[in-house]
Structure formats: C-alpha cells, structure tokens
PDB file of N, CA and C in Angstrom:
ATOM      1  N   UNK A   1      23.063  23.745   8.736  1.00  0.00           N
ATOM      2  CA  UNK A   1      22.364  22.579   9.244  1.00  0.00           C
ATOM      3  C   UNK A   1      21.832  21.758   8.070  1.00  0.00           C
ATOM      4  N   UNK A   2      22.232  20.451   7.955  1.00  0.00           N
ATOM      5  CA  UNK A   2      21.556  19.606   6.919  1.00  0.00           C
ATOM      6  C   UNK A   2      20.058  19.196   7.003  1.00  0.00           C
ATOM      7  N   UNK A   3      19.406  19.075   5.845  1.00  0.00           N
ATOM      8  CA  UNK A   3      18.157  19.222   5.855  1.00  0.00           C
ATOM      9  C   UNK A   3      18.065  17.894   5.854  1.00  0.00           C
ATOM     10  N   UNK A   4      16.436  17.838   6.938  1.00  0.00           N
ATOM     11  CA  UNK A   4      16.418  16.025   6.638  1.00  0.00           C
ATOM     12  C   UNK A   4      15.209  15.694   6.062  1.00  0.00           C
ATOM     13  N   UNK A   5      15.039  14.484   5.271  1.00  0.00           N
ATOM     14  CA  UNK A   5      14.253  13.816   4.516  1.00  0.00           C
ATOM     15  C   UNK A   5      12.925  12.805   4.877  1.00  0.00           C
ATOM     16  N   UNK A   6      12.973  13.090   6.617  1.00  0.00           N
ATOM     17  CA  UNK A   6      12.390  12.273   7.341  1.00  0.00           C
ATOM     18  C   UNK A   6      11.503  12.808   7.308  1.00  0.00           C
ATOM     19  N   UNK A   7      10.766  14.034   7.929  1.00  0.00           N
ATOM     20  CA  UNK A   7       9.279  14.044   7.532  1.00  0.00           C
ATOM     21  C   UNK A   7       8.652  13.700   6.491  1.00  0.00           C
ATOM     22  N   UNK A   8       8.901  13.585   4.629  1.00  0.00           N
ATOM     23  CA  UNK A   8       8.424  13.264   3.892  1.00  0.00           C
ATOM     24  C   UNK A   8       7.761  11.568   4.052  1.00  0.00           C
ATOM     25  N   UNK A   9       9.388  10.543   4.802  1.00  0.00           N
ATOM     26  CA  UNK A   9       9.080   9.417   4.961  1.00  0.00           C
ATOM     27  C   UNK A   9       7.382   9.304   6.071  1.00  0.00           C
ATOM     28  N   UNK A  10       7.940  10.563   7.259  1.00  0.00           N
ATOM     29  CA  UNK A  10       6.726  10.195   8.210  1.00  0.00           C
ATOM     30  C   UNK A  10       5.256  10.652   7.964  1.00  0.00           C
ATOM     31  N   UNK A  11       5.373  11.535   6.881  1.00  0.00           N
ATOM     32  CA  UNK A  11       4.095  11.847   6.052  1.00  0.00           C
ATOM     33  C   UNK A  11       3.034  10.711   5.520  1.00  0.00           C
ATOM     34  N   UNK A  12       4.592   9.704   3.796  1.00  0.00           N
ATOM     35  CA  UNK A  12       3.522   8.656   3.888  1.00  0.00           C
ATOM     36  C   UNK A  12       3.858   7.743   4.675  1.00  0.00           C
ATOM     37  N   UNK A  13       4.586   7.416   6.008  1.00  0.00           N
ATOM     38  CA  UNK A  13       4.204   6.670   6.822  1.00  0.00           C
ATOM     39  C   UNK A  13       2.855   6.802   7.868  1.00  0.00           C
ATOM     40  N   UNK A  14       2.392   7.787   7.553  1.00  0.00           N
ATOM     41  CA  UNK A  14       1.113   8.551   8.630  1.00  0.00           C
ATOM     42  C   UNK A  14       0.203   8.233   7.290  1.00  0.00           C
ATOM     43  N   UNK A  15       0.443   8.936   6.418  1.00  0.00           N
ATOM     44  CA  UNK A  15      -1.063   7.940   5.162  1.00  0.00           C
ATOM     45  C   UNK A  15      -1.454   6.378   5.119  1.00  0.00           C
ATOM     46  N   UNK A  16      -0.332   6.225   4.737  1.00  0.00           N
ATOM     47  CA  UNK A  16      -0.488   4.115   5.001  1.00  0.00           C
ATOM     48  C   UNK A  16      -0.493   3.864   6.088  1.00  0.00           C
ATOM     49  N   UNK A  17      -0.298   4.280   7.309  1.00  0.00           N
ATOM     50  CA  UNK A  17      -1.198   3.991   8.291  1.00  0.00           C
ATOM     51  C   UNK A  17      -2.427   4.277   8.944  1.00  0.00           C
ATOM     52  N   UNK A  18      -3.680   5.403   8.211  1.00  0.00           N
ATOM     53  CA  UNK A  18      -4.797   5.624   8.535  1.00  0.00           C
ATOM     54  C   UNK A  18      -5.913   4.966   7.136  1.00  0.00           C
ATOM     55  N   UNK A  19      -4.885   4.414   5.981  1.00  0.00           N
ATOM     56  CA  UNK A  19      -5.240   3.564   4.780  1.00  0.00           C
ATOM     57  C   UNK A  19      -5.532   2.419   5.390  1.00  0.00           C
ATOM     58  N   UNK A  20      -4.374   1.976   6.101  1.00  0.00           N
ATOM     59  CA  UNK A  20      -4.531   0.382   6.384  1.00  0.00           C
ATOM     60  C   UNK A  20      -5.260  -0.131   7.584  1.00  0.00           C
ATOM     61  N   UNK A  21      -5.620   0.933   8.559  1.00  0.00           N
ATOM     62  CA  UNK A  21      -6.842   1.465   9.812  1.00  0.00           C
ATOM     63  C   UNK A  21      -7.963   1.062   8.828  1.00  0.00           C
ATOM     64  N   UNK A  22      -7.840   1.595   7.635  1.00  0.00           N
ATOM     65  CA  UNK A  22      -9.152   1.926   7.291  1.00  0.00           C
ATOM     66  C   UNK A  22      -9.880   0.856   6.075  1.00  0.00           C
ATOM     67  N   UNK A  23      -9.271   0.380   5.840  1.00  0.00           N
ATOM     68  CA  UNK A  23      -9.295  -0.134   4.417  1.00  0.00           C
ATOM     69  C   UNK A  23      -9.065  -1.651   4.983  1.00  0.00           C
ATOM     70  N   UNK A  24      -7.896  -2.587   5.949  1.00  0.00           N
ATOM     71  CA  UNK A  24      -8.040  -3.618   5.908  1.00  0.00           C
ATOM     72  C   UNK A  24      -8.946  -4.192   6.806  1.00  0.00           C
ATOM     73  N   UNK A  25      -9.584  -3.580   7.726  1.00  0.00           N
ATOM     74  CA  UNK A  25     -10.941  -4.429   8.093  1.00  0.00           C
ATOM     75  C   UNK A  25     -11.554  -4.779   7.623  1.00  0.00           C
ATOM     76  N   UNK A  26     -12.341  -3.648   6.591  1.00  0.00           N
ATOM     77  CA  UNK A  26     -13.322  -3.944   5.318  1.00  0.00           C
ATOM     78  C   UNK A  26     -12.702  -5.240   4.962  1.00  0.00           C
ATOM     79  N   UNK A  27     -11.845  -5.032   4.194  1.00  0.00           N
ATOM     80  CA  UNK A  27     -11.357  -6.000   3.287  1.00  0.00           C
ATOM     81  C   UNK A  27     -11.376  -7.469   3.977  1.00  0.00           C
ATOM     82  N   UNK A  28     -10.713  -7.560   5.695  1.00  0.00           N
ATOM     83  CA  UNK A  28     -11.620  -8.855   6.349  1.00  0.00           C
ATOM     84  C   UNK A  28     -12.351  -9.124   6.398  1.00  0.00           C
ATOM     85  N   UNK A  29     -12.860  -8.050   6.758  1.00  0.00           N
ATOM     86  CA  UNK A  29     -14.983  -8.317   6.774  1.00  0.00           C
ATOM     87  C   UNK A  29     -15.476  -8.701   5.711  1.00  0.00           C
ATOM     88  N   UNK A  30     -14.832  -7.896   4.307  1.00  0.00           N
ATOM     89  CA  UNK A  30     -15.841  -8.762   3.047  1.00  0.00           C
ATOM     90  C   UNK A  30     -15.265  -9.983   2.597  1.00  0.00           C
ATOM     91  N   UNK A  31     -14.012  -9.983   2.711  1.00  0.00           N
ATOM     92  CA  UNK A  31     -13.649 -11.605   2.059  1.00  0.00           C
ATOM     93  C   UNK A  31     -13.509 -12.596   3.537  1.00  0.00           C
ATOM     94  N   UNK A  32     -13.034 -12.604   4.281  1.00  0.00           N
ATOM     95  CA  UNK A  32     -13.092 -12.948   5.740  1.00  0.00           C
ATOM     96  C   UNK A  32     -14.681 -13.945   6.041  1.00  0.00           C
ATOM     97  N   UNK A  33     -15.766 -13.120   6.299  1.00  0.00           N
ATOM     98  CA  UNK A  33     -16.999 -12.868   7.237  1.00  0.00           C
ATOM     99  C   UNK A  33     -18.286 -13.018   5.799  1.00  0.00           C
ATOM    100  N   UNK A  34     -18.106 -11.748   4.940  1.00  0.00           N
ATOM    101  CA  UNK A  34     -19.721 -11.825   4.670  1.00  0.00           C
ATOM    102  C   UNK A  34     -19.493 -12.741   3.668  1.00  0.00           C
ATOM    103  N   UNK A  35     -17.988 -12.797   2.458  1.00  0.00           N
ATOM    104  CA  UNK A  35     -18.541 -13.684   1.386  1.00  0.00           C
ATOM    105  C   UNK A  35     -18.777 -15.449   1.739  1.00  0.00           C
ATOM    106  N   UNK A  36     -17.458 -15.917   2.462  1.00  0.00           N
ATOM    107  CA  UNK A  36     -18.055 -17.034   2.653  1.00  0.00           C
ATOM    108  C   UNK A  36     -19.251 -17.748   3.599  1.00  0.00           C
ATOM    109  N   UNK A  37     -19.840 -16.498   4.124  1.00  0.00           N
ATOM    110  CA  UNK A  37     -20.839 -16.848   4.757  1.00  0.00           C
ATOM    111  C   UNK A  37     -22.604 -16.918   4.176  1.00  0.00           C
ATOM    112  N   UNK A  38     -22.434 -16.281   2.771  1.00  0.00           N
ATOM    113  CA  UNK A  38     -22.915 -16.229   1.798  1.00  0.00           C
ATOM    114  C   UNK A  38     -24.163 -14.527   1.776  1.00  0.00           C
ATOM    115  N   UNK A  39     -23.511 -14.209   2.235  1.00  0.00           N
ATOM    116  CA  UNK A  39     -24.171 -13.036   2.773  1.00  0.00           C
ATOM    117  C   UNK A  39     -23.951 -11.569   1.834  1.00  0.00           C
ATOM    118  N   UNK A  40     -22.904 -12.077   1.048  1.00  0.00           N
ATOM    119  CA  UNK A  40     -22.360 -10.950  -0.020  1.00  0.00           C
ATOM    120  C   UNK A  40     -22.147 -11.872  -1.645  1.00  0.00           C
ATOM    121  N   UNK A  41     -22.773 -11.779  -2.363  1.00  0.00           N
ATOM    122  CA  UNK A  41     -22.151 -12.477  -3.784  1.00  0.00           C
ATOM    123  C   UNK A  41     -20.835 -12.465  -4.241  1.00  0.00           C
ATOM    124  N   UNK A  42     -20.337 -13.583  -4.769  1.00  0.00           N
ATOM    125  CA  UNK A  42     -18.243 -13.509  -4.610  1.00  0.00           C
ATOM    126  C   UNK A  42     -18.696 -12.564  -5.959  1.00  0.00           C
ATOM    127  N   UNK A  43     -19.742 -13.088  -6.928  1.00  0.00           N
ATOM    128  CA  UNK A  43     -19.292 -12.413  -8.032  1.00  0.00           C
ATOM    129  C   UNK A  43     -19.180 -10.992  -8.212  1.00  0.00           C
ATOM    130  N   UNK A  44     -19.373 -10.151  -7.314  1.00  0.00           N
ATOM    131  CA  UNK A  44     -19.271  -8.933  -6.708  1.00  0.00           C
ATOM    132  C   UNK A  44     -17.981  -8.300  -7.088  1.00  0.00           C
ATOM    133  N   UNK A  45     -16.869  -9.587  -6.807  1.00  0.00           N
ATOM    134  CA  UNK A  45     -15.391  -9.069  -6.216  1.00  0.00           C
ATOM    135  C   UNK A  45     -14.826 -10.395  -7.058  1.00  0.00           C
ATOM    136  N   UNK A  46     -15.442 -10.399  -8.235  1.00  0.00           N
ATOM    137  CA  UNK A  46     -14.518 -11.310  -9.309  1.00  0.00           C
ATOM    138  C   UNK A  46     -13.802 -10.466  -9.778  1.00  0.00           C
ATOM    139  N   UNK A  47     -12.307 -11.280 -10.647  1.00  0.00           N
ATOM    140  CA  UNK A  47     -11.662 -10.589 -11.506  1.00  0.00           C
ATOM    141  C   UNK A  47     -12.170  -9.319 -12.318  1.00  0.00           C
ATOM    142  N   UNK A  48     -12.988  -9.782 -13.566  1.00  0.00           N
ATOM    143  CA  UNK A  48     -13.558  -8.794 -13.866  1.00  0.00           C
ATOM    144  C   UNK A  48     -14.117  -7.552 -13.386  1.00  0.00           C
ATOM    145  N   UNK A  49     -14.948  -7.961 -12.143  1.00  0.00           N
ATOM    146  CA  UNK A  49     -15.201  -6.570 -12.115  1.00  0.00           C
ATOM    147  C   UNK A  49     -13.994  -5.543 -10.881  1.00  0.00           C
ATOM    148  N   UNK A  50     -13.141  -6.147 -10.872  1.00  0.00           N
ATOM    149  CA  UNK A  50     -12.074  -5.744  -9.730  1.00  0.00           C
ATOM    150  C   UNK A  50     -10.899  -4.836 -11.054  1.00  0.00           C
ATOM    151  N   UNK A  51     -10.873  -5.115 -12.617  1.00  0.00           N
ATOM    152  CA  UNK A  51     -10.193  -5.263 -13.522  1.00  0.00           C
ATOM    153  C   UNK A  51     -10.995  -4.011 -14.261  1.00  0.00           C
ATOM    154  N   UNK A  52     -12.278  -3.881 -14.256  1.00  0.00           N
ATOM    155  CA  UNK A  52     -13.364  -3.158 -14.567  1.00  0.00           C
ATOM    156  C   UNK A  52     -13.129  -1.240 -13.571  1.00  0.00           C
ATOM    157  N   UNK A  53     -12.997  -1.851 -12.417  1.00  0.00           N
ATOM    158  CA  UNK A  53     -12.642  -0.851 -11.296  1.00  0.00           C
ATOM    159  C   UNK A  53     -11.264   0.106 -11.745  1.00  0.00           C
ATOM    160  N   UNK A  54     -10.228  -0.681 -11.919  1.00  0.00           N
ATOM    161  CA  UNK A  54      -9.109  -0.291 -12.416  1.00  0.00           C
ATOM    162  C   UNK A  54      -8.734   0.224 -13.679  1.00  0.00           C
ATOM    163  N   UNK A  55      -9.740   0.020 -14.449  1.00  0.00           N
ATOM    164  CA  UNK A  55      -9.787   0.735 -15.668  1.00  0.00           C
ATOM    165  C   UNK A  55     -10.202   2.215 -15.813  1.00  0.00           C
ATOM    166  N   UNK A  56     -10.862   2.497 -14.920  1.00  0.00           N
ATOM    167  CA  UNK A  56     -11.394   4.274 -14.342  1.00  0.00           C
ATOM    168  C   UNK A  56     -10.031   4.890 -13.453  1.00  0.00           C
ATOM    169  N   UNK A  57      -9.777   6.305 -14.377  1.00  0.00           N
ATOM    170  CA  UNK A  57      -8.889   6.352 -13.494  1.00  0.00           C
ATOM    171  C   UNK A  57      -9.341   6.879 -11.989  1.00  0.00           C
ATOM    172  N   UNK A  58     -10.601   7.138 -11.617  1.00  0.00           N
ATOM    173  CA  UNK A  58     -10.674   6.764  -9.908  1.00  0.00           C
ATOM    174  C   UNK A  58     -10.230   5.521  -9.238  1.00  0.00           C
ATOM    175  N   UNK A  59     -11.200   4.586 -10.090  1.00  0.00           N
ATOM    176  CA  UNK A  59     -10.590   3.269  -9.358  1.00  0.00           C
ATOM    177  C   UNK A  59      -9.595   2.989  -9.215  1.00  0.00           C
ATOM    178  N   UNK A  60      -8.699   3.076 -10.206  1.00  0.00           N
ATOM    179  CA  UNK A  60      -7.469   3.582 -10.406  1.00  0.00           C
ATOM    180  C   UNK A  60      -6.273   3.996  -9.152  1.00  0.00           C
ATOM    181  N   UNK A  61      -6.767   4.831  -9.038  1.00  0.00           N
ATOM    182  CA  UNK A  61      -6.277   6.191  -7.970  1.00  0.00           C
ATOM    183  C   UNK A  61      -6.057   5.328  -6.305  1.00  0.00           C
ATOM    184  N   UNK A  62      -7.352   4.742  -6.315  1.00  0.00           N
ATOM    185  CA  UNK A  62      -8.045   4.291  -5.343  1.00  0.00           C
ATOM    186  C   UNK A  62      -7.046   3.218  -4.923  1.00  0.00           C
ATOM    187  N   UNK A  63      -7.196   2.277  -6.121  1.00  0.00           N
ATOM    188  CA  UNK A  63      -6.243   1.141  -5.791  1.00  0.00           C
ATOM    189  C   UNK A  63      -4.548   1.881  -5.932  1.00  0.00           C
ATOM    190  N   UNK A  64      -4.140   2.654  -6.135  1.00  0.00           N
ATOM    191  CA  UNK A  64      -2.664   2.672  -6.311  1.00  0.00           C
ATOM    192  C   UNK A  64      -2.135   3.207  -4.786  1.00  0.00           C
ATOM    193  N   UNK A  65      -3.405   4.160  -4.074  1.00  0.00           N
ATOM    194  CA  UNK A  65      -3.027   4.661  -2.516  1.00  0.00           C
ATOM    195  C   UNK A  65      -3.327   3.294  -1.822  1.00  0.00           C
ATOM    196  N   UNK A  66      -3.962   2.410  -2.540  1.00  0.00           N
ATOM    197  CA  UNK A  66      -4.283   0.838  -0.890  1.00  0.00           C
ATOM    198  C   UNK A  66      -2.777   0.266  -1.269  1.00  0.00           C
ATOM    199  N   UNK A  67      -2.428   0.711  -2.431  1.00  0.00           N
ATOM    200  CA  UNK A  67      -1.554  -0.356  -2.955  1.00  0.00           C
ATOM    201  C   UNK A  67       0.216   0.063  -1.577  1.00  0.00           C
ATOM    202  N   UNK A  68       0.077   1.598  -2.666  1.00  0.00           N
ATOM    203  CA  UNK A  68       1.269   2.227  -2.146  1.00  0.00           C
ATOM    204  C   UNK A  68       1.619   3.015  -0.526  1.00  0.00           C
ATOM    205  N   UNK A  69       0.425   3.370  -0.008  1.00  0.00           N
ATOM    206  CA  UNK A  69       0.720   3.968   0.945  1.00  0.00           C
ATOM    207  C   UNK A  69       0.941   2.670   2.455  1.00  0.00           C
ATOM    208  N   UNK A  70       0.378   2.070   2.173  1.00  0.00           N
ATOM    209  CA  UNK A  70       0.625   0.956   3.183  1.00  0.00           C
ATOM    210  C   UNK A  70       1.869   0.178   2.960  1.00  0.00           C
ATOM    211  N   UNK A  71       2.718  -0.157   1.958  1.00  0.00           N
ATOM    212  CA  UNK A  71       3.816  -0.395   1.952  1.00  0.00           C
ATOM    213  C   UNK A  71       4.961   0.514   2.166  1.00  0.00           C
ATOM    214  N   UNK A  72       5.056   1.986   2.250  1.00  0.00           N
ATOM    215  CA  UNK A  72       5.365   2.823   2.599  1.00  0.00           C
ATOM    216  C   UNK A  72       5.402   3.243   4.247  1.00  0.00           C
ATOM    217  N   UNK A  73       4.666   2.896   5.057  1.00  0.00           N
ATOM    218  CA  UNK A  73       4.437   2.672   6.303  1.00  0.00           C
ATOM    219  C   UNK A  73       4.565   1.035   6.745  1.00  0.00           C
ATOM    220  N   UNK A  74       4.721   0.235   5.848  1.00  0.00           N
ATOM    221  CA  UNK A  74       5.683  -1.329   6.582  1.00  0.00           C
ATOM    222  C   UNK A  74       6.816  -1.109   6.319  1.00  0.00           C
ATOM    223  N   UNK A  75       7.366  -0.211   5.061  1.00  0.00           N
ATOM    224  CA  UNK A  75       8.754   0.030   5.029  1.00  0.00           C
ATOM    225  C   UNK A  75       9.339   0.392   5.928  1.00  0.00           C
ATOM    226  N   UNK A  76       8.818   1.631   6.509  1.00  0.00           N
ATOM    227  CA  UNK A  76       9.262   2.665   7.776  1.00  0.00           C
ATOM    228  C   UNK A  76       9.217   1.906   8.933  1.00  0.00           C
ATOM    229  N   UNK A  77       8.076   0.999   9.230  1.00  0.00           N
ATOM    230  CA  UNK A  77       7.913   0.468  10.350  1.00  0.00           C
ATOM    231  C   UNK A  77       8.989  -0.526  10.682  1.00  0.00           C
ATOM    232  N   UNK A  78       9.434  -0.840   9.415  1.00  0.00           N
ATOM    233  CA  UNK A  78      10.196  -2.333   9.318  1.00  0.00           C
ATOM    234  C   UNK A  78      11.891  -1.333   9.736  1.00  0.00           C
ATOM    235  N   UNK A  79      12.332  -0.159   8.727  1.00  0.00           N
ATOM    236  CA  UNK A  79      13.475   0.418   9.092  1.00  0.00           C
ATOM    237  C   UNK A  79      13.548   0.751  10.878  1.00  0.00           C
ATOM    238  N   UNK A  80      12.488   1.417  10.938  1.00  0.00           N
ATOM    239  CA  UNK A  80      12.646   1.512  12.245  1.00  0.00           C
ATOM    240  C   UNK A  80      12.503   0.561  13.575  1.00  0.00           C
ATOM    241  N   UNK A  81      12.112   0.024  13.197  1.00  0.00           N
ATOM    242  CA  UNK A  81      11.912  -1.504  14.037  1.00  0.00           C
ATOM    243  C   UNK A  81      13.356  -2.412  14.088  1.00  0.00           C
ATOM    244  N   UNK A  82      14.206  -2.122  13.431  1.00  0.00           N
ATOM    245  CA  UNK A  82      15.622  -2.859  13.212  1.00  0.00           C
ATOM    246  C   UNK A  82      16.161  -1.934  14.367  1.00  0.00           C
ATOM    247  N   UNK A  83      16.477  -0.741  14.306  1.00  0.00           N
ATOM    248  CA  UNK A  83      16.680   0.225  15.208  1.00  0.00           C
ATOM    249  C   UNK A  83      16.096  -0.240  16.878  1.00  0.00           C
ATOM    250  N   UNK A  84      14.962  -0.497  16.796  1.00  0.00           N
ATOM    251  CA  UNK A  84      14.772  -1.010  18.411  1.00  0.00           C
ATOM    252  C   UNK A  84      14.898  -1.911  18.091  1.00  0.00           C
ATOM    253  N   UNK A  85      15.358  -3.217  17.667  1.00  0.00           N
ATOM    254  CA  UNK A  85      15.652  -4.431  17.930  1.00  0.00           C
ATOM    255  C   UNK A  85      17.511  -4.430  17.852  1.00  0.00           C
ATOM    256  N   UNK A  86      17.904  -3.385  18.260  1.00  0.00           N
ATOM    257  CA  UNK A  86      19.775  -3.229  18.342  1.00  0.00           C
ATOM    258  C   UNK A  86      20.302  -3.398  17.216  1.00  0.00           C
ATOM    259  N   UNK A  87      19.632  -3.952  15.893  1.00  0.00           N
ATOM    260  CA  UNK A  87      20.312  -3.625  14.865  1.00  0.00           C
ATOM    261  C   UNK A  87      21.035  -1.973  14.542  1.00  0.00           C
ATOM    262  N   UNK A  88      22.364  -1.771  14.112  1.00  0.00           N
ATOM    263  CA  UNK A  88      23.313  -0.438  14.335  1.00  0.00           C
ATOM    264  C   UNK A  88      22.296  -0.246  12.364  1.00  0.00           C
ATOM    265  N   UNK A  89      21.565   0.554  12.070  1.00  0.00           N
ATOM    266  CA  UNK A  89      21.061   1.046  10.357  1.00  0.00           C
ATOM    267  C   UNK A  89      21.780   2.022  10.131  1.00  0.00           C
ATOM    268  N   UNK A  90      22.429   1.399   8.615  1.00  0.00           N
ATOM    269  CA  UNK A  90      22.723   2.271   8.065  1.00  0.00           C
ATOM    270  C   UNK A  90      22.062   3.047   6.698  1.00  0.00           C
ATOM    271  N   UNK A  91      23.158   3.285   6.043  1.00  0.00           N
ATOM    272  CA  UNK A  91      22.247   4.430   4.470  1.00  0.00           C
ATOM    273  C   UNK A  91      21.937   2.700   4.016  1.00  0.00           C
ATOM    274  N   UNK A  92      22.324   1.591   3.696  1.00  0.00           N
ATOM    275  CA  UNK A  92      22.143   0.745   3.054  1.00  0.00           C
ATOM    276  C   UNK A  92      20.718   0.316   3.412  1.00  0.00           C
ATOM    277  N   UNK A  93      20.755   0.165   4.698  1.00  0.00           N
ATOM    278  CA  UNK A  93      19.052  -0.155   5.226  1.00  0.00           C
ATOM    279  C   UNK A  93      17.821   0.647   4.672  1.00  0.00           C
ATOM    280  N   UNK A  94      18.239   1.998   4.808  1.00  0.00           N
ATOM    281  CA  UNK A  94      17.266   3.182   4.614  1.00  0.00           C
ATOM    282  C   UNK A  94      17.280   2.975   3.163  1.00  0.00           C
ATOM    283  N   UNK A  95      17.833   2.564   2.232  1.00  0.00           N
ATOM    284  CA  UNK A  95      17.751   2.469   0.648  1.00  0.00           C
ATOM    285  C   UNK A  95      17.551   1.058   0.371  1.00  0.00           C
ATOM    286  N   UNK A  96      17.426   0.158   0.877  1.00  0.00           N
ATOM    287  CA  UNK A  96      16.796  -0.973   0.850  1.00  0.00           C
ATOM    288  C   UNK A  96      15.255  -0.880   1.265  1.00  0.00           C
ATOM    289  N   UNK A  97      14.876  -0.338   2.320  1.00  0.00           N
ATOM    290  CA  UNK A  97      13.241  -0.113   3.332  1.00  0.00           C
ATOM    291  C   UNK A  97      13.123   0.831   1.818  1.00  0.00           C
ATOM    292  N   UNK A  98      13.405   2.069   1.681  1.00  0.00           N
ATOM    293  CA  UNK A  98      12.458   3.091   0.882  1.00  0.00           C
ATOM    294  C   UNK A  98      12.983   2.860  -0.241  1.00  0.00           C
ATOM    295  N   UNK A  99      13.826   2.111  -0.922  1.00  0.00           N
ATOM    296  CA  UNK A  99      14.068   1.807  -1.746  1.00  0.00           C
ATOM    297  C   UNK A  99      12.877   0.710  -2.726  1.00  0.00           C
ATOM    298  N   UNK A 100      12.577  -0.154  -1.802  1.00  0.00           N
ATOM    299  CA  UNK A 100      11.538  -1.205  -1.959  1.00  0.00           C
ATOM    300  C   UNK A 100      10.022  -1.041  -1.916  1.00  0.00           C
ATOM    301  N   UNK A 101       9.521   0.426  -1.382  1.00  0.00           N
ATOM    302  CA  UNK A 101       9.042   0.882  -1.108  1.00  0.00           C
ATOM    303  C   UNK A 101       8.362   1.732  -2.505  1.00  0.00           C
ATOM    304  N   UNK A 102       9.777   2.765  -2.891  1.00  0.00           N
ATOM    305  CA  UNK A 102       9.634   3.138  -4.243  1.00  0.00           C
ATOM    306  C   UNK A 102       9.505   2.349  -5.470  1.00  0.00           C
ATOM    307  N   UNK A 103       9.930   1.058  -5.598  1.00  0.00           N
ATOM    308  CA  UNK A 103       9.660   0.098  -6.119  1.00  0.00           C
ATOM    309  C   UNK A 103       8.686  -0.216  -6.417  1.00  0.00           C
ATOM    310  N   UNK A 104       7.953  -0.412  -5.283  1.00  0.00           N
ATOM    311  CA  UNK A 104       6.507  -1.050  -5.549  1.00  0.00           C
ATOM    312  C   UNK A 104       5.462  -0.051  -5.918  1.00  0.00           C
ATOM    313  N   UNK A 105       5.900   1.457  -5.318  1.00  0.00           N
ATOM    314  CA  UNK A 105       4.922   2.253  -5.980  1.00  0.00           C
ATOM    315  C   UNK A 105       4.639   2.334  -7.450  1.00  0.00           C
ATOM    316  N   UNK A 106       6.314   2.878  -8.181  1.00  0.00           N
ATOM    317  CA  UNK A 106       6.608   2.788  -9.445  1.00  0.00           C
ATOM    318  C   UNK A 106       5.730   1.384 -10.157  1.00  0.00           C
ATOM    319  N   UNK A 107       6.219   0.370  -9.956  1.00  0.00           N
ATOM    320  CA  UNK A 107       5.559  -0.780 -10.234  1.00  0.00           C
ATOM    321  C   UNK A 107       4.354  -0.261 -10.662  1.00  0.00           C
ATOM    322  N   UNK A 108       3.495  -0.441  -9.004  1.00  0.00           N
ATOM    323  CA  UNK A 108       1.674  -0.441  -9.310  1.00  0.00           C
ATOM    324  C   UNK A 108       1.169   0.427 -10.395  1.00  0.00           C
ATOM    325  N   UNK A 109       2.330   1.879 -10.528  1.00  0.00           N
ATOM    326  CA  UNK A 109       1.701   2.748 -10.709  1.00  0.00           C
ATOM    327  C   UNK A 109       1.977   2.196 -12.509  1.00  0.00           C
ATOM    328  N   UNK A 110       2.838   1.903 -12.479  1.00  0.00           N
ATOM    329  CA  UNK A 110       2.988   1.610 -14.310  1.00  0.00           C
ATOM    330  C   UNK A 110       1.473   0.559 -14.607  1.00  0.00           C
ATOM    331  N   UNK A 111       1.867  -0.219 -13.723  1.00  0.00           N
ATOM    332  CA  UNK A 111       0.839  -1.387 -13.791  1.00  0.00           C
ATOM    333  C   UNK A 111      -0.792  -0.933 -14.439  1.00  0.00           C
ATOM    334  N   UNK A 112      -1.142  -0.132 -13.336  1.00  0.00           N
ATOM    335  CA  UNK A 112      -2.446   0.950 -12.908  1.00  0.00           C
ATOM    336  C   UNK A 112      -2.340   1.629 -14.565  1.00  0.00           C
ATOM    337  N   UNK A 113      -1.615   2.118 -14.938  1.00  0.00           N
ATOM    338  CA  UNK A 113      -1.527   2.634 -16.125  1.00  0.00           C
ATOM    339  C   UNK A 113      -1.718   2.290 -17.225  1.00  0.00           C
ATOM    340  N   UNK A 114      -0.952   1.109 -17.135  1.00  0.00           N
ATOM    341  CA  UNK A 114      -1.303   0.084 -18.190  1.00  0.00           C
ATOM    342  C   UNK A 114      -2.817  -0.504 -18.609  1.00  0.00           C
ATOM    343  N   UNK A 115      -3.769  -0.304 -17.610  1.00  0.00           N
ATOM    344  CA  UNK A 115      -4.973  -1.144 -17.199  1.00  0.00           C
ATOM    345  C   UNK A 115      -5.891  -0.132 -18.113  1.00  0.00           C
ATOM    346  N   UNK A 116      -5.375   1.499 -17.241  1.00  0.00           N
ATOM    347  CA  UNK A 116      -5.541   2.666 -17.829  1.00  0.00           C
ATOM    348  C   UNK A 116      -5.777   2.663 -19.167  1.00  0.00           C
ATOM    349  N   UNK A 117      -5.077   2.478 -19.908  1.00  0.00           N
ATOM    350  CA  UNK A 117      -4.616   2.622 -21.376  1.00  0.00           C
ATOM    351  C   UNK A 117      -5.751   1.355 -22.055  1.00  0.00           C
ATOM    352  N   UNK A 118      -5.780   0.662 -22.086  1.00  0.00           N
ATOM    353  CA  UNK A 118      -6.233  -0.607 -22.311  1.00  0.00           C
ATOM    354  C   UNK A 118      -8.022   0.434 -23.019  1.00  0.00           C
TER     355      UNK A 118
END
C-alpha cells in the first residue's frame, strides 16, 4: 500500500487555520478599530519597532508561524477547492498549491534570518 503525504499537508493545514482564527482578528481590531480611532498609538506598530520584534529570535519564531502556517492552509484550501469546483487536479496542481506554499516558507524563513543575523 502506498504511503500518503496528506496528513502532513492536513496537519499544517489544521495549524494555519487555528493561527489565522486567532491572530487575524487581533490584527483587525488593532489596525482596523483601535489605531485609527486613536485609541492605540500607531507608533506602537511602526516599522521599527515591528523590525525590533524580528530581530529576537522569539519574535522571530512568532512572525515566521503568522507568516507560514496560514499560507499553508490557503494553499490546501485553494488545492482542494479546485476539486469541488469540477476542476479534474493533478500532481501539477498539488506542486504548484504546496509548492508555493514551500516557497514562501523558505522565503520568510531566510528573510527572518537575515533580520536575525543583523
């Protein structure tokens, strides 16, 4: 019996989706609601200190799971969503979705590193 690769996908598709539950309300609520309502200081969530954050590797950490796990679960959502919309997916789809996916992790994560180093 061939082994399949799909639970790993539905793993971080189940992380980036209790990340993005969790993490993009906030993120409405503070840029959305409290800053321009003047209720939160922008300078809070300027460059610097967002650049400052990323230089620890917690912050670090922090930002590379908002980064990566939620694109990892639009990937999946998006492969599988072709599937109920009668699109016939093939290996090309599935390496395009997690392909793009791995991409962007690799990316952040060099990125994140780089900030790291600094």
């Amino acid at each position: 019996m061939k082994r399949s690769n799909e639970p790993i996908f539905w793993g971080l598709f189940g992380g980036g989706g209790m990340v993005t539950a969790i993490v993009i309300p906030v993120c409405i609520l503070i840029t959305g609601l409290l800053i321009p309502l003047g209720l939160l200081n922008s300078d809070t969530y300027s460059f610097a200190r967002v650049a400052t954050l990323a230089s620890h590797w917690l912050g670090a950490l922090i930002l590379w799971v908002i980064i990566s796990l939620p694109m990892w679960h639009a990937m999946h959502r998006i492969y599988h969503g072709l599937h109920d919309l009668g699109v016939r997916t093939c290996a090309l789809h599935k390496w395009l979705c997690y392909g793009l996916a791995l991409i962007v992790t690799i990316a952040s994560a060099v990125l994140l590193l780089q900030m790291l180093m600094r």
